[in-house]
Protein backbone atom coordinates (compact mmCIF):
# COMPACT_ATOMS: atom_id res chain seq x y z
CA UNK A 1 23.04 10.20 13.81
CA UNK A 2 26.39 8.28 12.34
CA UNK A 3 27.74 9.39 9.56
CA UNK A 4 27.18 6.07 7.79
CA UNK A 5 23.60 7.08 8.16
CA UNK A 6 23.74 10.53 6.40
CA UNK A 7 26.28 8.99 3.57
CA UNK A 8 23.48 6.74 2.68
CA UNK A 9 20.45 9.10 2.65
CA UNK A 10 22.94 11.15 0.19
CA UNK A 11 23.72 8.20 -1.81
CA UNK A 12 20.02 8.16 -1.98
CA UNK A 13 19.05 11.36 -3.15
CA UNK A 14 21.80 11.20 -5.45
CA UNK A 15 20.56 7.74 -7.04
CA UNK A 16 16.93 9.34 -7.53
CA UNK A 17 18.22 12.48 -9.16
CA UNK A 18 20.17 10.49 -11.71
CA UNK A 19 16.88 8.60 -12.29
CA UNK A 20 14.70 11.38 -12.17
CA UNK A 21 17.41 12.99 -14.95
CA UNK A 22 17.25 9.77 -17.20
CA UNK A 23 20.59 8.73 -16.28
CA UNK A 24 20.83 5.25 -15.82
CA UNK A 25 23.26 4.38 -12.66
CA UNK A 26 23.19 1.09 -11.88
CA UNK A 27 26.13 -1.51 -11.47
CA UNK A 28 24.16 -4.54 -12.10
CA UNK A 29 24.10 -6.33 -15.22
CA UNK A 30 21.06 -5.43 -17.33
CA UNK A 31 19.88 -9.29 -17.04
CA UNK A 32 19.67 -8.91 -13.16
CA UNK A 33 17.59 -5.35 -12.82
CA UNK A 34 14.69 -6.47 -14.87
CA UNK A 35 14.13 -9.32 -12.47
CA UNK A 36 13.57 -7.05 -9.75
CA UNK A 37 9.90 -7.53 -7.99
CA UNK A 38 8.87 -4.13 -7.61
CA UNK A 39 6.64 -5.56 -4.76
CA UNK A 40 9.22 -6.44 -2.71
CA UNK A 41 11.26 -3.48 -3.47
CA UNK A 42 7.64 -1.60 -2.39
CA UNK A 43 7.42 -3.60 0.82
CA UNK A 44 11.36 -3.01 1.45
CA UNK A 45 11.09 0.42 1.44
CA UNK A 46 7.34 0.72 3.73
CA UNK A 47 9.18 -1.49 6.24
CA UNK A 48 12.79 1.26 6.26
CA UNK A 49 10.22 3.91 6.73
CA UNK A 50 8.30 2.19 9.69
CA UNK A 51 11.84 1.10 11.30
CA UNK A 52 12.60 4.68 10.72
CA UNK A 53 9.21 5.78 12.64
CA UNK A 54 9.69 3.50 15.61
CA UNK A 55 13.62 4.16 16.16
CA UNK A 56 12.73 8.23 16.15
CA UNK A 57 9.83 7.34 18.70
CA UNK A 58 12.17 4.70 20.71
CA UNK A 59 14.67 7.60 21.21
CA UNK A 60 12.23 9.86 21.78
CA UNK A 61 10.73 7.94 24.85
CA UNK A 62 13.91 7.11 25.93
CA UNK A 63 14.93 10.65 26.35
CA UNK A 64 11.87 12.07 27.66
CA UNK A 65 12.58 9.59 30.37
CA UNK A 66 15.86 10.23 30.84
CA UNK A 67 17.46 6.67 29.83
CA UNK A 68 19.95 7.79 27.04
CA UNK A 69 22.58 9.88 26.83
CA UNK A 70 21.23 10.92 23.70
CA UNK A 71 21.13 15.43 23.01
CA UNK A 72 17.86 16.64 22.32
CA UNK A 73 19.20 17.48 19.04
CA UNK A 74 20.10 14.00 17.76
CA UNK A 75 16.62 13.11 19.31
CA UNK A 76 15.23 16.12 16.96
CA UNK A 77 16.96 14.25 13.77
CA UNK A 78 15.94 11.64 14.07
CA UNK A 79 12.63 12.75 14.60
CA UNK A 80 13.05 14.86 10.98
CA UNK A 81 14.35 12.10 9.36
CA UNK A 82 11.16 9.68 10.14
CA UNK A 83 9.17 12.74 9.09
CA UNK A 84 10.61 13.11 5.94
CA UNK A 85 10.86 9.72 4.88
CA UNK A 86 7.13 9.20 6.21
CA UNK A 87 6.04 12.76 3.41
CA UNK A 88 8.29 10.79 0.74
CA UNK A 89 6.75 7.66 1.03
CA UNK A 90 3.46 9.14 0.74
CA UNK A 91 3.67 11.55 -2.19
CA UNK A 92 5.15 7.94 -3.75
CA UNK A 93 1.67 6.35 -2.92
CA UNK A 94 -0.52 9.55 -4.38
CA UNK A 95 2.08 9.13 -7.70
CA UNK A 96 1.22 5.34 -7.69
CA UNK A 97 -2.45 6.05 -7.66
CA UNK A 98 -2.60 9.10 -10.17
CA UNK A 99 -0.96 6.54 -12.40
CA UNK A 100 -3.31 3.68 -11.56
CA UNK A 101 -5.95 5.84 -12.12
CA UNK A 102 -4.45 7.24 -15.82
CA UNK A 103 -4.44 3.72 -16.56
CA UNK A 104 -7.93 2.54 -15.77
CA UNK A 105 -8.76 5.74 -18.05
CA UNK A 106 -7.47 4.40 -21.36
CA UNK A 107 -9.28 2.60 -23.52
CA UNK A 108 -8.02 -0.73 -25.01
């Protein structure tokens, strides 16, 4: 794994814990973040995870067969790092639906 790779899962991590905190962090002008599509930014994210999922299981092959000079523990990474993405993106979807389902709840 590069190191480009790790910087950005921290930058990340760090972004959501400021949001989770209330902080706003963004450098964007206010006009341009509320034109964001959050079904795009949705889709953007389901694809990173699924080219996450397929690199891990490219390598993977690739060094059960014996075609990379890949270590079993960058292989083991990379595998983690699909897997964790995979758990994040769905406790996103079971937050989406408990909040889908809050809303169909209230009366108007």
């Amino acid at each position: 794994m590069d190191k480009s790779g790790i910087e950005s899962i921290l930058a990340q991590l760090q972004a959501a814990s400021s949001t989770a905190a209330g902080a706003k962090k963004s450098s964007l002008p206010e006009e341009q973040t509320s034109n964001v599509d959050f079904g795009e930014k949705l889709k953007a994210a389901v694809d990173q995870v699924n080219n996450t999922q397929q690199a891990a299981g490219e390598l993977t092959r690739t060094f059960v067969s014996g075609e990379t000079d890949k270590n079993l523990h960058e292989v083991m990474i990379s595998l983690q790092k699909a897997s964790i993405s995979f758990q994040s993106m769905i406790q996103v979807r079971n937050k989406l639906v408990t909040a889908y389902q809050e809303i169909m709840r209230m009366q108007v």
